[in-house]
PDB file of N, CA and C in Angstrom:
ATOM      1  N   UNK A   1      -0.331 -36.546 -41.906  1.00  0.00           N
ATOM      2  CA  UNK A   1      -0.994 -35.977 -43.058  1.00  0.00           C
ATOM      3  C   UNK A   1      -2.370 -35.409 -42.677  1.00  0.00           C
ATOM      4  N   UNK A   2      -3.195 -35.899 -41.990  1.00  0.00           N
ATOM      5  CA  UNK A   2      -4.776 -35.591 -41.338  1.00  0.00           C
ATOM      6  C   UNK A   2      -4.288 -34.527 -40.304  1.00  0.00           C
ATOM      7  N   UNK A   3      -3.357 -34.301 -39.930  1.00  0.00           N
ATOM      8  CA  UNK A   3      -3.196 -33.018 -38.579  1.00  0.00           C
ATOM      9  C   UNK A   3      -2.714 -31.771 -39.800  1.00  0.00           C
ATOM     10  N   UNK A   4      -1.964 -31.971 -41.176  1.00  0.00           N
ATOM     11  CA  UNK A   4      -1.653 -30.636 -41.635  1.00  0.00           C
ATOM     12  C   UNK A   4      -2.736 -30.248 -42.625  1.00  0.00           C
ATOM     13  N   UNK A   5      -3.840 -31.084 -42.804  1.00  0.00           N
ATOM     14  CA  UNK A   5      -5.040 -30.520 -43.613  1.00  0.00           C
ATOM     15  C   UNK A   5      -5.621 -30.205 -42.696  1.00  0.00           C
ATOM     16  N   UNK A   6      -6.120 -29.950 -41.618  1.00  0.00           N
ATOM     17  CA  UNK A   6      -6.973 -29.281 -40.486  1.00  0.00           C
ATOM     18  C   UNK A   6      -6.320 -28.421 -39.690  1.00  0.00           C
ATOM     19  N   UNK A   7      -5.061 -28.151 -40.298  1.00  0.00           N
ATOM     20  CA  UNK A   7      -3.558 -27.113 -39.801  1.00  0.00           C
ATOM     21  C   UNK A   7      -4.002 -25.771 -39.645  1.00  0.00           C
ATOM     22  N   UNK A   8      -5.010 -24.835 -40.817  1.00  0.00           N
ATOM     23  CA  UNK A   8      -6.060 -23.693 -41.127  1.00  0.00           C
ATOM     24  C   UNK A   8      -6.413 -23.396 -39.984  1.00  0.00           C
ATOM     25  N   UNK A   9      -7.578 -24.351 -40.078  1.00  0.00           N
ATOM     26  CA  UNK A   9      -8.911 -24.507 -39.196  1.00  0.00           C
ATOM     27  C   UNK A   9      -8.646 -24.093 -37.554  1.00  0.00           C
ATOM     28  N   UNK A  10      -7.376 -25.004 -37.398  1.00  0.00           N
ATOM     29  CA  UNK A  10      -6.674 -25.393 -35.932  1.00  0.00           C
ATOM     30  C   UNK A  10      -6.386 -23.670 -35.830  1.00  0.00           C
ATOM     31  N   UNK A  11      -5.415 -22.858 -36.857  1.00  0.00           N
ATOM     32  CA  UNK A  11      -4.906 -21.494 -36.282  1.00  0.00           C
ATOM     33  C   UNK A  11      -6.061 -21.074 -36.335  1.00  0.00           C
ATOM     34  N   UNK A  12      -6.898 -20.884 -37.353  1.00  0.00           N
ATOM     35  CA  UNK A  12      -8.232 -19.776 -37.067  1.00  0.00           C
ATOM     36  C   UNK A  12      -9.074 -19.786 -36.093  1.00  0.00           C
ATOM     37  N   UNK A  13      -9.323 -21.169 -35.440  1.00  0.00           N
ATOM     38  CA  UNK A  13      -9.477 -21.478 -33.899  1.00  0.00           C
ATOM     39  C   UNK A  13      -8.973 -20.991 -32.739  1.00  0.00           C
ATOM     40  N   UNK A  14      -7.758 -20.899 -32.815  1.00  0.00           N
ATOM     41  CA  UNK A  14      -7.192 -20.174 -31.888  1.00  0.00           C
ATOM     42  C   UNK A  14      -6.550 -18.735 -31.977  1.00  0.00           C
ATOM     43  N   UNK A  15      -6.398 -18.116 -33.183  1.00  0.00           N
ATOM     44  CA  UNK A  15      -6.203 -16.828 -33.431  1.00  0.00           C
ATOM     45  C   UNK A  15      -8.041 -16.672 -32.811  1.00  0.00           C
ATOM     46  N   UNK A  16      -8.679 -17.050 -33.380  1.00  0.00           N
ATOM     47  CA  UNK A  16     -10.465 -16.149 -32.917  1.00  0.00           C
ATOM     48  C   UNK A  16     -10.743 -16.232 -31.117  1.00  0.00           C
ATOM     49  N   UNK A  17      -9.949 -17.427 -30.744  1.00  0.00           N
ATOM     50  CA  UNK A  17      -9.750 -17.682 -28.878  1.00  0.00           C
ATOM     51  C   UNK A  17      -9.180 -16.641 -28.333  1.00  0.00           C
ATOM     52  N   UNK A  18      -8.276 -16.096 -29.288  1.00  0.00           N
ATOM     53  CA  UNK A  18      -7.073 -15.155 -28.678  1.00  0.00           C
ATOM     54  C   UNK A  18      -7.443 -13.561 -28.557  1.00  0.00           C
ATOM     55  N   UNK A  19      -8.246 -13.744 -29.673  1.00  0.00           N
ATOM     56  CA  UNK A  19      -9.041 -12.250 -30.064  1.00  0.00           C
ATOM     57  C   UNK A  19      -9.915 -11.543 -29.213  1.00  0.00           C
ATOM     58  N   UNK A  20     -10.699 -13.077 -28.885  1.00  0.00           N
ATOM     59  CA  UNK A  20     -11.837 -12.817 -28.489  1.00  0.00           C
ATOM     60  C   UNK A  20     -11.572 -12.353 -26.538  1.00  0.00           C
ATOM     61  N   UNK A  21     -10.621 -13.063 -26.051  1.00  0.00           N
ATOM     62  CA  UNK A  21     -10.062 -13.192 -24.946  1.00  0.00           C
ATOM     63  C   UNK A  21      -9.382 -11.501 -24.824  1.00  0.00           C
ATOM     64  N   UNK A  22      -8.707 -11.201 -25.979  1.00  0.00           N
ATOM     65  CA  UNK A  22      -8.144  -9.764 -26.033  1.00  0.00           C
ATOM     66  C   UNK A  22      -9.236  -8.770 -25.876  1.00  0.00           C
ATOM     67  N   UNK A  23     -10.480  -8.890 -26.469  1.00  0.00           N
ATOM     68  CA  UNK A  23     -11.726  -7.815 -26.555  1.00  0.00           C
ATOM     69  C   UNK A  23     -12.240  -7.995 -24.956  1.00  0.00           C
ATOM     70  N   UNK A  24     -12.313  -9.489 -24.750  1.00  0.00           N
ATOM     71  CA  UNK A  24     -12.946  -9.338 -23.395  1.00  0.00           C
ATOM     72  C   UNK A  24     -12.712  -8.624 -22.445  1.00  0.00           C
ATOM     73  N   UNK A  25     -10.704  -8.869 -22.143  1.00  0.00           N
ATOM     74  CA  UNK A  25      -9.807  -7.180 -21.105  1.00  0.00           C
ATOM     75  C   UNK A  25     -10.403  -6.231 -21.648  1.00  0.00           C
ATOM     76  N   UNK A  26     -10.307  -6.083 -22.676  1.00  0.00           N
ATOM     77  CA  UNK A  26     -10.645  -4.840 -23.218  1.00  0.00           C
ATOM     78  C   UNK A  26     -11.416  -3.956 -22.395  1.00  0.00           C
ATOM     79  N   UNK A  27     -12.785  -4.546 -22.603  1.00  0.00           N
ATOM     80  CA  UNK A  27     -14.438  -4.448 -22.549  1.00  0.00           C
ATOM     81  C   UNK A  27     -14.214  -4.307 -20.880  1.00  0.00           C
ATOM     82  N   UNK A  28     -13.693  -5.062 -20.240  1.00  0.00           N
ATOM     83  CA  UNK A  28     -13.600  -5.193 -19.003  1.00  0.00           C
ATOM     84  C   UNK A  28     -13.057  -4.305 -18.190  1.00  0.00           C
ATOM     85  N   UNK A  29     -11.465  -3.797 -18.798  1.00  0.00           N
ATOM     86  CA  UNK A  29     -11.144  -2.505 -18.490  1.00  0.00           C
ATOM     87  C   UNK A  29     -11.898  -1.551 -18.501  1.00  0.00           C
ATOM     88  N   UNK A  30     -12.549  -1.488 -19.600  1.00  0.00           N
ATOM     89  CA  UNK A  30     -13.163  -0.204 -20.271  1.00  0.00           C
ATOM     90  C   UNK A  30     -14.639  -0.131 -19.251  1.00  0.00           C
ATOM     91  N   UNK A  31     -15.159  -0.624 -18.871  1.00  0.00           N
ATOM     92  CA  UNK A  31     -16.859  -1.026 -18.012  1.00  0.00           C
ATOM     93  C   UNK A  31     -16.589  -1.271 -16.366  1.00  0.00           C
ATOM     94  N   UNK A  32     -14.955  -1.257 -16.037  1.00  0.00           N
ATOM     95  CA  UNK A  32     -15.058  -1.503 -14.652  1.00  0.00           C
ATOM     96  C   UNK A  32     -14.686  -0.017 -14.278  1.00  0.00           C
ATOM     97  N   UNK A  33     -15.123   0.526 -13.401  1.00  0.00           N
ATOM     98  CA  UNK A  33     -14.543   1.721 -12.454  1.00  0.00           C
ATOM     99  C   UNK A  33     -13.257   1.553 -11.713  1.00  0.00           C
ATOM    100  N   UNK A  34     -12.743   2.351 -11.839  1.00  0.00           N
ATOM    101  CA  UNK A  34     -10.818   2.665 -11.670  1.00  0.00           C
ATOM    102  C   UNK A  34     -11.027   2.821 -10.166  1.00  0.00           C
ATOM    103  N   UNK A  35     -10.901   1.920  -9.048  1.00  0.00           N
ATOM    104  CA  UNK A  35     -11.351   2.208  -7.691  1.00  0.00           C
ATOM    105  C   UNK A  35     -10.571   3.015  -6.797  1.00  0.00           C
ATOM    106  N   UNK A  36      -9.234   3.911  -7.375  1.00  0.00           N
ATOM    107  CA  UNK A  36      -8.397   4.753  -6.957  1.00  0.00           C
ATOM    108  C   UNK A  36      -8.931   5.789  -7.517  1.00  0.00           C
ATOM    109  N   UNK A  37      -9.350   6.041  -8.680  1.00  0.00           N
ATOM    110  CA  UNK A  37      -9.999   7.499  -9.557  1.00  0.00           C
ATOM    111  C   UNK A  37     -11.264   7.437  -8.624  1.00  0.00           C
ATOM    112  N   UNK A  38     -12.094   6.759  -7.503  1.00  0.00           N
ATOM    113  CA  UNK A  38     -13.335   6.698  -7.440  1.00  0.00           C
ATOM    114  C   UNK A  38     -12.570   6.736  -5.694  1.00  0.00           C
ATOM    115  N   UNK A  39     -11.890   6.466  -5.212  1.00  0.00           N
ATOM    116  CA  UNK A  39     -11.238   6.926  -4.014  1.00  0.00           C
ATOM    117  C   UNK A  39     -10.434   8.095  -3.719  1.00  0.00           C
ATOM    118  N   UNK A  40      -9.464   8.231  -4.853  1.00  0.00           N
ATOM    119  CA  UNK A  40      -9.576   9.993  -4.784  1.00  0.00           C
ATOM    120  C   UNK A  40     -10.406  10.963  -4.740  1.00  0.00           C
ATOM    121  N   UNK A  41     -11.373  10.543  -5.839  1.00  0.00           N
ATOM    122  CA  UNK A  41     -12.732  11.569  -5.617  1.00  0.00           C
ATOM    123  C   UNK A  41     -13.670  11.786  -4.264  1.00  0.00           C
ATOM    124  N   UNK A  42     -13.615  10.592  -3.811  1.00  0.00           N
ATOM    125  CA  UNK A  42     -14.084  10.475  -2.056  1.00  0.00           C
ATOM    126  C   UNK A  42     -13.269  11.546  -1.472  1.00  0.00           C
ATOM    127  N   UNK A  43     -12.093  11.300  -1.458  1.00  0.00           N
ATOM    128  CA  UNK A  43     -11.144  12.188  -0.292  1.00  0.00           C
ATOM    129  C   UNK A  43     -11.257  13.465  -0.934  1.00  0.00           C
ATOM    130  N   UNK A  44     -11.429  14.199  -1.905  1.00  0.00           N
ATOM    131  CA  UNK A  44     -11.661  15.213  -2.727  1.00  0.00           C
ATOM    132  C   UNK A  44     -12.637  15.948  -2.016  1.00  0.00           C
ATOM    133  N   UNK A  45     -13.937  15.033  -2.098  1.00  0.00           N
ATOM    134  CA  UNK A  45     -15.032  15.806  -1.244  1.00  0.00           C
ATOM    135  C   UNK A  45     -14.870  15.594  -0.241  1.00  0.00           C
ATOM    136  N   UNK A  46     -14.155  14.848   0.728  1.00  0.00           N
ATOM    137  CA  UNK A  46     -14.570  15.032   2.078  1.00  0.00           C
ATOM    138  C   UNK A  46     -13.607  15.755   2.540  1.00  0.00           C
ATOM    139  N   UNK A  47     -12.295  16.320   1.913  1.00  0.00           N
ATOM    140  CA  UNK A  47     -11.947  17.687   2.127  1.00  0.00           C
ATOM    141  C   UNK A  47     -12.854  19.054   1.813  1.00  0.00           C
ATOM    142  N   UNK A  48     -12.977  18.758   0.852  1.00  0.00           N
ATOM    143  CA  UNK A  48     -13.790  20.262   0.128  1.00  0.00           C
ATOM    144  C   UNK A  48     -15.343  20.321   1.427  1.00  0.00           C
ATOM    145  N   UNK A  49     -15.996  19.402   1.580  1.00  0.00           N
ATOM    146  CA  UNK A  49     -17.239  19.270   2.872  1.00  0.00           C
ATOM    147  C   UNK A  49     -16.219  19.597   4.461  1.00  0.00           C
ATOM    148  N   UNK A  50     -14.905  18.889   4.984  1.00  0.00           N
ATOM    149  CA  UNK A  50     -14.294  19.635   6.298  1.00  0.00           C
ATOM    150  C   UNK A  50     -14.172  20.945   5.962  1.00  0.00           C
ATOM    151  N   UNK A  51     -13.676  21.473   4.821  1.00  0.00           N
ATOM    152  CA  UNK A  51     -13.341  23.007   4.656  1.00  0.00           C
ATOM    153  C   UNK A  51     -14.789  23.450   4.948  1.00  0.00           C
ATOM    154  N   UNK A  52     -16.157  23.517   4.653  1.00  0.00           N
ATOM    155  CA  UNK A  52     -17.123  24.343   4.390  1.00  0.00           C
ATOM    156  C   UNK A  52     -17.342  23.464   5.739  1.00  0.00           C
ATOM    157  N   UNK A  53     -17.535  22.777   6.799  1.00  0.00           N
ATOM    158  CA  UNK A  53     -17.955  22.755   8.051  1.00  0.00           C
ATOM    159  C   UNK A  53     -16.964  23.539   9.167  1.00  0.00           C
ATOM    160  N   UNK A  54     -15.553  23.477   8.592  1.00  0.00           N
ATOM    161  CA  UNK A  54     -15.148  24.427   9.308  1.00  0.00           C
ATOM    162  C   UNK A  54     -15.522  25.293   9.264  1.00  0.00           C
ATOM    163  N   UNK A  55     -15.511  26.317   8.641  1.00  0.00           N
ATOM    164  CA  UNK A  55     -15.988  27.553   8.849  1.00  0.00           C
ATOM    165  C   UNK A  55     -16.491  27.794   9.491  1.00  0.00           C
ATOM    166  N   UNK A  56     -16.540  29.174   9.885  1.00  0.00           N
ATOM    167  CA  UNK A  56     -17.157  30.235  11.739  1.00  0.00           C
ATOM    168  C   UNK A  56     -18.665  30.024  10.600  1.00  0.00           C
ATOM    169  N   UNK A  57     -18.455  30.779   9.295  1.00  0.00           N
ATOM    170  CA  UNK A  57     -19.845  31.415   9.231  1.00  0.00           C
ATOM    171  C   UNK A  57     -21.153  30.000   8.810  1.00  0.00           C
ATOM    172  N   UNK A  58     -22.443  30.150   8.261  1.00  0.00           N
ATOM    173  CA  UNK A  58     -22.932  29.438   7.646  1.00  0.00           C
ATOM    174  C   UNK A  58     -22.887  29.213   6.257  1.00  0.00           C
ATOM    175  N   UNK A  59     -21.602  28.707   5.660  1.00  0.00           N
ATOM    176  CA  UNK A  59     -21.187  29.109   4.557  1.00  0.00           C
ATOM    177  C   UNK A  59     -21.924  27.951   3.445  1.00  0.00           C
ATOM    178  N   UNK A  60     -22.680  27.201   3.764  1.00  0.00           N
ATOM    179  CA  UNK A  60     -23.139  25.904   2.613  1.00  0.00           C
ATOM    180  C   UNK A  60     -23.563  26.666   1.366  1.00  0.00           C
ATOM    181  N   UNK A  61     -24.350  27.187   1.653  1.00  0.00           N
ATOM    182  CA  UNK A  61     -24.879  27.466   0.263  1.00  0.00           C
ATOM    183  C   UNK A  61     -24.469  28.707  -0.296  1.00  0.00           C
ATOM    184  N   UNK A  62     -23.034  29.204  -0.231  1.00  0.00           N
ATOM    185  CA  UNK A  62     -22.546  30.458  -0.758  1.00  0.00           C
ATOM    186  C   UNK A  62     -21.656  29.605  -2.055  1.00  0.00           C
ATOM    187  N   UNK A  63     -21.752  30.511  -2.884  1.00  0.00           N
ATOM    188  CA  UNK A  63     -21.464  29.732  -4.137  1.00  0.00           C
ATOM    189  C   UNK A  63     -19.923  30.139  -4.471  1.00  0.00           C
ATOM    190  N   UNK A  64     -19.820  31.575  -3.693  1.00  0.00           N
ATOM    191  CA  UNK A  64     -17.947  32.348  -3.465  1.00  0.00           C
ATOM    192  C   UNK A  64     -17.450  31.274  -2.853  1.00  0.00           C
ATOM    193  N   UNK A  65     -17.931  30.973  -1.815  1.00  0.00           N
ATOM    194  CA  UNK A  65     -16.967  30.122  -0.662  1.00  0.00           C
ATOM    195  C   UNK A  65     -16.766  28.387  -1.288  1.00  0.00           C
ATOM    196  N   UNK A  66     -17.787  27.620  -1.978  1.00  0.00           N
ATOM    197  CA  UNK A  66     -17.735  26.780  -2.552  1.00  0.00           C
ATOM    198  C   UNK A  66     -16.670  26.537  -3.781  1.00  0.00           C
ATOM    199  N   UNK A  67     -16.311  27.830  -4.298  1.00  0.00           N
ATOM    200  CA  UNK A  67     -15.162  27.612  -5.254  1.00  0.00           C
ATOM    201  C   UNK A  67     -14.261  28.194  -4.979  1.00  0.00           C
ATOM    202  N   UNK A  68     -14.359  28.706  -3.650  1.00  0.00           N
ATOM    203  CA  UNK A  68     -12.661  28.525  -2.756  1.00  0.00           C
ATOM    204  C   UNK A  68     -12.529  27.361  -2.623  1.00  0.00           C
ATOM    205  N   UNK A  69     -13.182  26.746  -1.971  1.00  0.00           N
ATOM    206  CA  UNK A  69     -13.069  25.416  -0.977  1.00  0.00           C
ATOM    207  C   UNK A  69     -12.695  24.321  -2.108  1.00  0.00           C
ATOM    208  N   UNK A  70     -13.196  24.556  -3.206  1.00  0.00           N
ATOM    209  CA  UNK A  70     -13.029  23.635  -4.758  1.00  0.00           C
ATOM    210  C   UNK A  70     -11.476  23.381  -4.733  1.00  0.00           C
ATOM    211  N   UNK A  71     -11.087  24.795  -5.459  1.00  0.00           N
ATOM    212  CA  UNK A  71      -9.732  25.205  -5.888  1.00  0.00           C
ATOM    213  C   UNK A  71      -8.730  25.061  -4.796  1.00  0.00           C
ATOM    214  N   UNK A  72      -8.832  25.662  -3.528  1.00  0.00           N
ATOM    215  CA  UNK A  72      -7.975  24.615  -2.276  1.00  0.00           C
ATOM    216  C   UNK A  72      -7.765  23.498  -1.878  1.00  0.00           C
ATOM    217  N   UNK A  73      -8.760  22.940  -2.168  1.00  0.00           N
ATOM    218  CA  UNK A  73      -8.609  21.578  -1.786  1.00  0.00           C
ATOM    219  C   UNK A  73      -8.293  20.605  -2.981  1.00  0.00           C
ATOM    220  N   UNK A  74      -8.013  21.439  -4.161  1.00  0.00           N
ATOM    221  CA  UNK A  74      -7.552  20.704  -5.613  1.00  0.00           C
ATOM    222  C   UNK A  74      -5.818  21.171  -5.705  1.00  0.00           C
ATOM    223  N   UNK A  75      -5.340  21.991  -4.653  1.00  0.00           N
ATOM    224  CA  UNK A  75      -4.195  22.655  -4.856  1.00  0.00           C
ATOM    225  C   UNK A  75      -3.200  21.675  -4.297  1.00  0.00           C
ATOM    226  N   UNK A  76      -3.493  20.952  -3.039  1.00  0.00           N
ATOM    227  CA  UNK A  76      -2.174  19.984  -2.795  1.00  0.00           C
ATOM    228  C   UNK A  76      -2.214  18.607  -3.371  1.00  0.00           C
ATOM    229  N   UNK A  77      -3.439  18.215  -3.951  1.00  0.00           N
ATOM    230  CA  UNK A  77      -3.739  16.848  -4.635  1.00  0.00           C
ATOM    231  C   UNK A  77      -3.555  16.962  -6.194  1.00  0.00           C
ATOM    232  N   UNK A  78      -3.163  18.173  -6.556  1.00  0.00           N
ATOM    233  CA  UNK A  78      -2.884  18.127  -8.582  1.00  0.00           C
ATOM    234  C   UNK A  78      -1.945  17.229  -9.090  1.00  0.00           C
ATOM    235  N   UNK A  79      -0.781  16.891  -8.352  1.00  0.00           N
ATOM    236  CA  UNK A  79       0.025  15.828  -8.965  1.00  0.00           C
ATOM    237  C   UNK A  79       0.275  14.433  -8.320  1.00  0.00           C
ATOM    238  N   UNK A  80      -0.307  14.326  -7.216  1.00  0.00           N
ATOM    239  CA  UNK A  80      -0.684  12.921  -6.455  1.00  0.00           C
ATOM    240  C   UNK A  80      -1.454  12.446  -7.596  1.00  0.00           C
ATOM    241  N   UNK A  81      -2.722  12.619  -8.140  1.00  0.00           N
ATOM    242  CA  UNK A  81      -3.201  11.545  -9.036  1.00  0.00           C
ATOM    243  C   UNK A  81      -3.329  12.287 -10.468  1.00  0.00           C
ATOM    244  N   UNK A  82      -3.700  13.109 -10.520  1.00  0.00           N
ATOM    245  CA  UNK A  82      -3.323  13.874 -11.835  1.00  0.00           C
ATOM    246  C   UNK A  82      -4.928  14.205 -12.379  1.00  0.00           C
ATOM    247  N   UNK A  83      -6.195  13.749 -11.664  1.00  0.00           N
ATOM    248  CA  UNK A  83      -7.340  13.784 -11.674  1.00  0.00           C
ATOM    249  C   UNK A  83      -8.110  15.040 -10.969  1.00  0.00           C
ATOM    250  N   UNK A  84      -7.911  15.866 -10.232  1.00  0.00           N
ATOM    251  CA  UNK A  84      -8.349  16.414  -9.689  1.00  0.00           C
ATOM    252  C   UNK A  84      -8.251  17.698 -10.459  1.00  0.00           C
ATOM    253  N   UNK A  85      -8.145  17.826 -11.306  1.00  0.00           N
ATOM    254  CA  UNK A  85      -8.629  18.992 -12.560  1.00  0.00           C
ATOM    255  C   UNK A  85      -9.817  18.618 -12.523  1.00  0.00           C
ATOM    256  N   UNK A  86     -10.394  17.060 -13.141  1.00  0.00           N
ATOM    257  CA  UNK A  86     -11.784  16.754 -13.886  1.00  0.00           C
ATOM    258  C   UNK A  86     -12.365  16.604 -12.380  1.00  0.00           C
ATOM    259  N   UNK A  87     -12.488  16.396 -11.331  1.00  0.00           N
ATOM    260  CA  UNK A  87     -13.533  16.394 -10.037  1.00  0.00           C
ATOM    261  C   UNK A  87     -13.839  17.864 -10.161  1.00  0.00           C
ATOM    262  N   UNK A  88     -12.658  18.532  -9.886  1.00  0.00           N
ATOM    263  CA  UNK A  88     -12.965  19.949  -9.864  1.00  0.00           C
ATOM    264  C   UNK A  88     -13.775  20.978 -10.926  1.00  0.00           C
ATOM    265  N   UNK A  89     -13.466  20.392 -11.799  1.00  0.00           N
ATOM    266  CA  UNK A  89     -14.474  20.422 -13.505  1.00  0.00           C
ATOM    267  C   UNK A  89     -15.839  19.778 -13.193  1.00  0.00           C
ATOM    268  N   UNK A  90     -15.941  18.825 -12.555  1.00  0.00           N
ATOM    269  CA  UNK A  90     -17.680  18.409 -12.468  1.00  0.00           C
ATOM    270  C   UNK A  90     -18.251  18.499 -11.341  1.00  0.00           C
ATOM    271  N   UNK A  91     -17.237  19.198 -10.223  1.00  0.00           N
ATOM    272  CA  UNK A  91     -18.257  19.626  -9.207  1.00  0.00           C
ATOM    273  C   UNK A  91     -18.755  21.214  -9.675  1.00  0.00           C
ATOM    274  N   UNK A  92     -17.885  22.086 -10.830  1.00  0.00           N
ATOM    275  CA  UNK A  92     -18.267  23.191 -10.892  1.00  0.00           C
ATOM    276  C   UNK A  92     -19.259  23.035 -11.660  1.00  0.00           C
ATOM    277  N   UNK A  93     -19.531  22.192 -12.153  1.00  0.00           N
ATOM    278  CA  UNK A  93     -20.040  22.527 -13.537  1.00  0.00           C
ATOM    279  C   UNK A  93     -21.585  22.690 -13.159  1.00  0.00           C
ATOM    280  N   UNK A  94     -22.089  21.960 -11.621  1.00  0.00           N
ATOM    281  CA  UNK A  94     -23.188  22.662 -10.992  1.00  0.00           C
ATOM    282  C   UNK A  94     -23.188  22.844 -10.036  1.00  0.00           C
ATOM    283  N   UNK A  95     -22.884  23.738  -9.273  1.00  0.00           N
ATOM    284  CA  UNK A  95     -22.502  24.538  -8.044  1.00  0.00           C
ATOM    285  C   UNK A  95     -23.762  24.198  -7.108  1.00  0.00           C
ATOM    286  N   UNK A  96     -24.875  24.477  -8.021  1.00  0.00           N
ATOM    287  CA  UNK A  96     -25.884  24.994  -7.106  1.00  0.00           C
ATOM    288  C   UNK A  96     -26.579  23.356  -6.628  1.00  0.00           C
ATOM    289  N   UNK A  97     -25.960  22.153  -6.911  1.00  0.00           N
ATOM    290  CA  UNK A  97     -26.408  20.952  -6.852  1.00  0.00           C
ATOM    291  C   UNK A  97     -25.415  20.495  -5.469  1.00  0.00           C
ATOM    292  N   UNK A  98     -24.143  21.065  -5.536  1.00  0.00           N
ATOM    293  CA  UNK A  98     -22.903  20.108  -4.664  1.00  0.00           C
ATOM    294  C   UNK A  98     -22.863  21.354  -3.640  1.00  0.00           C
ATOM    295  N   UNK A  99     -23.594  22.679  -3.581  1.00  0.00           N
ATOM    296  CA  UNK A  99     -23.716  23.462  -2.085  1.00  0.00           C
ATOM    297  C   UNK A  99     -23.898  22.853  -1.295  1.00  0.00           C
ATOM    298  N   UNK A 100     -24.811  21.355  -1.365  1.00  0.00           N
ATOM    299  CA  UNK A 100     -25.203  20.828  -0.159  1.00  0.00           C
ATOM    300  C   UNK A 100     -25.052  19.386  -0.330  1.00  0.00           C
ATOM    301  N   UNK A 101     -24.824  18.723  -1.888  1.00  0.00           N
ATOM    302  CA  UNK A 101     -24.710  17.119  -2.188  1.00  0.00           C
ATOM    303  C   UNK A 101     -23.186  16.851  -1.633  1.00  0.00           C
ATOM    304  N   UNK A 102     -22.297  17.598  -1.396  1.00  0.00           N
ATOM    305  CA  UNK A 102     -21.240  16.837  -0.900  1.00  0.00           C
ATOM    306  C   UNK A 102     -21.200  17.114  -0.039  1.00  0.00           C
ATOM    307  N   UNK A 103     -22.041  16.782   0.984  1.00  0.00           N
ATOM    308  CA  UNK A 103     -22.255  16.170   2.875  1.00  0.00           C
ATOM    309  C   UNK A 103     -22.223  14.867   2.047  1.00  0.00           C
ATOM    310  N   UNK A 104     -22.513  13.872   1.168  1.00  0.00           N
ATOM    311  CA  UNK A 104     -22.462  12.703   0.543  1.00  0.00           C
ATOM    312  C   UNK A 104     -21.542  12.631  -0.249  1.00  0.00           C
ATOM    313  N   UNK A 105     -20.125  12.250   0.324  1.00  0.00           N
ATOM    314  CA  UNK A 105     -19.157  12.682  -0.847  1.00  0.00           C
ATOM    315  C   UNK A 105     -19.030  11.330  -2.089  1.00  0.00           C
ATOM    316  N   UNK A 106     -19.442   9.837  -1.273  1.00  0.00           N
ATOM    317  CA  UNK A 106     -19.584   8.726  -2.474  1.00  0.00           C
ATOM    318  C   UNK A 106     -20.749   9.622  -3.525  1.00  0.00           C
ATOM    319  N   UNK A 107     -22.135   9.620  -3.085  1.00  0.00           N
ATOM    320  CA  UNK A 107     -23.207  10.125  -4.068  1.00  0.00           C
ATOM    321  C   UNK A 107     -22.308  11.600  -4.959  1.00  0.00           C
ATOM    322  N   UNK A 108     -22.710  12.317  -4.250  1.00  0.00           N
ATOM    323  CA  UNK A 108     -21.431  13.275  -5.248  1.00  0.00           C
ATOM    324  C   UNK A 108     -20.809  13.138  -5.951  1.00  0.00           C
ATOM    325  N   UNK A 109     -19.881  11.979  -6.070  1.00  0.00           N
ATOM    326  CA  UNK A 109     -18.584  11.298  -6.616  1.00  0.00           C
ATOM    327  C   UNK A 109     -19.458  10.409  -7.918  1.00  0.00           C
ATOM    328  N   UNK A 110     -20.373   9.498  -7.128  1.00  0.00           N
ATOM    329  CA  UNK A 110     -21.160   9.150  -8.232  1.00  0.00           C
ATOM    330  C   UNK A 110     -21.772   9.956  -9.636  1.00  0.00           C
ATOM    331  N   UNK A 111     -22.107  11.344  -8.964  1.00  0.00           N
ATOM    332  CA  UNK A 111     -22.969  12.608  -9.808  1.00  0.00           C
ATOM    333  C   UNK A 111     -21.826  12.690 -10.821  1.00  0.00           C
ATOM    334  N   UNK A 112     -21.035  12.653 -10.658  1.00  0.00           N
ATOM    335  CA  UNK A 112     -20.085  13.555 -11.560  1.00  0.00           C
ATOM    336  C   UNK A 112     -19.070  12.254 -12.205  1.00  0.00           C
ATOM    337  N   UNK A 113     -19.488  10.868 -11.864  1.00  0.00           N
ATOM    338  CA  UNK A 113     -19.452   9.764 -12.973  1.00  0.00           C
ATOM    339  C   UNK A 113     -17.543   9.324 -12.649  1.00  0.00           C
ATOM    340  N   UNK A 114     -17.453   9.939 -11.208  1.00  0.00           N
ATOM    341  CA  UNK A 114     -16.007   9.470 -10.908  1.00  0.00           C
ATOM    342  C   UNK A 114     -16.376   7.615 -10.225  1.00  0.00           C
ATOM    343  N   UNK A 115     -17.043   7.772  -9.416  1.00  0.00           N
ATOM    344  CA  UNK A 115     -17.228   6.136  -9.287  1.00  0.00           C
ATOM    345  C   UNK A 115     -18.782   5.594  -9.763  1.00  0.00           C
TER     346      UNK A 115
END
C-alpha cells in the first residue's frame, strides 16, 4: 500500500532521469565536432594547397587559379562524404583570406567552422 501512493512521484522521477539523460546526447551531439566532417576538410585543403604548390608558375595569390584548384579538388570527393559543396562554399566565400591560409589546412578548416 506505501509503494502505490509514492507510485506518481517514483514515474515522475524517472520519466525527468530519462529526459534529462535524452537532452544531455542531445546537447552533446549537437556541441561536439563531427571528427570525419573536420578530417575531410583537412584532406580538402591539403589537396587544394598540393594543387597550387604544384604548379610551374607562382600561382598563390591568383584568385583564377584558386577557384580552379577549389572546384577540382571538390570534383572526385562530392559523393565520398557529401560535404564538400559547404568547404568549397566557405573557402570561396573569402578568397582573398585562403590565397595563402591554406598552407594551414587544420587553421583554415577551423576558419570556415568545419572543425
Amino acid at each position: 500500500m506505501l509503494l502505490l501512493r509514492h507510485f506518481p512521484i517514483l514515474a515522475r522521477t524517472i520519466f525527468a532521469i530519462f529526459a534529462l539523460a535524452i537532452a544531455g546526447l542531445l546537447l552533446h551531439r549537437l556541441t561536439v565536432p563531427d571528427k570525419s566532417h573536420c578530417a575531410g576538410c583537412i584532406g580538402y585543403a591539403l589537396k587544394i594547397n598540393s594543387m597550387i604548390d604544384d604548379a610551374r608558375d607562382n600561382v598563390r595569390g591568383n584568385a583564377q587559379f584558386f577557384r580552379y584548384a577549389v572546384d577540382k579538388a571538390c570534383a572526385g570527393r562530392l559523393l565520398d562524404s557529401g560535404r564538400c559543396l559547404e568547404h568549397r562554399r566557405g573557402f570561396l566565400r573569402d578568397k582573398a583570406r585562403y590565397f595563402h591560409g591554406i598552407e594551414d589546412p587544420y587553421a583554415a578548416c577551423r576558419a570556415i567552422s568545419a572543425c
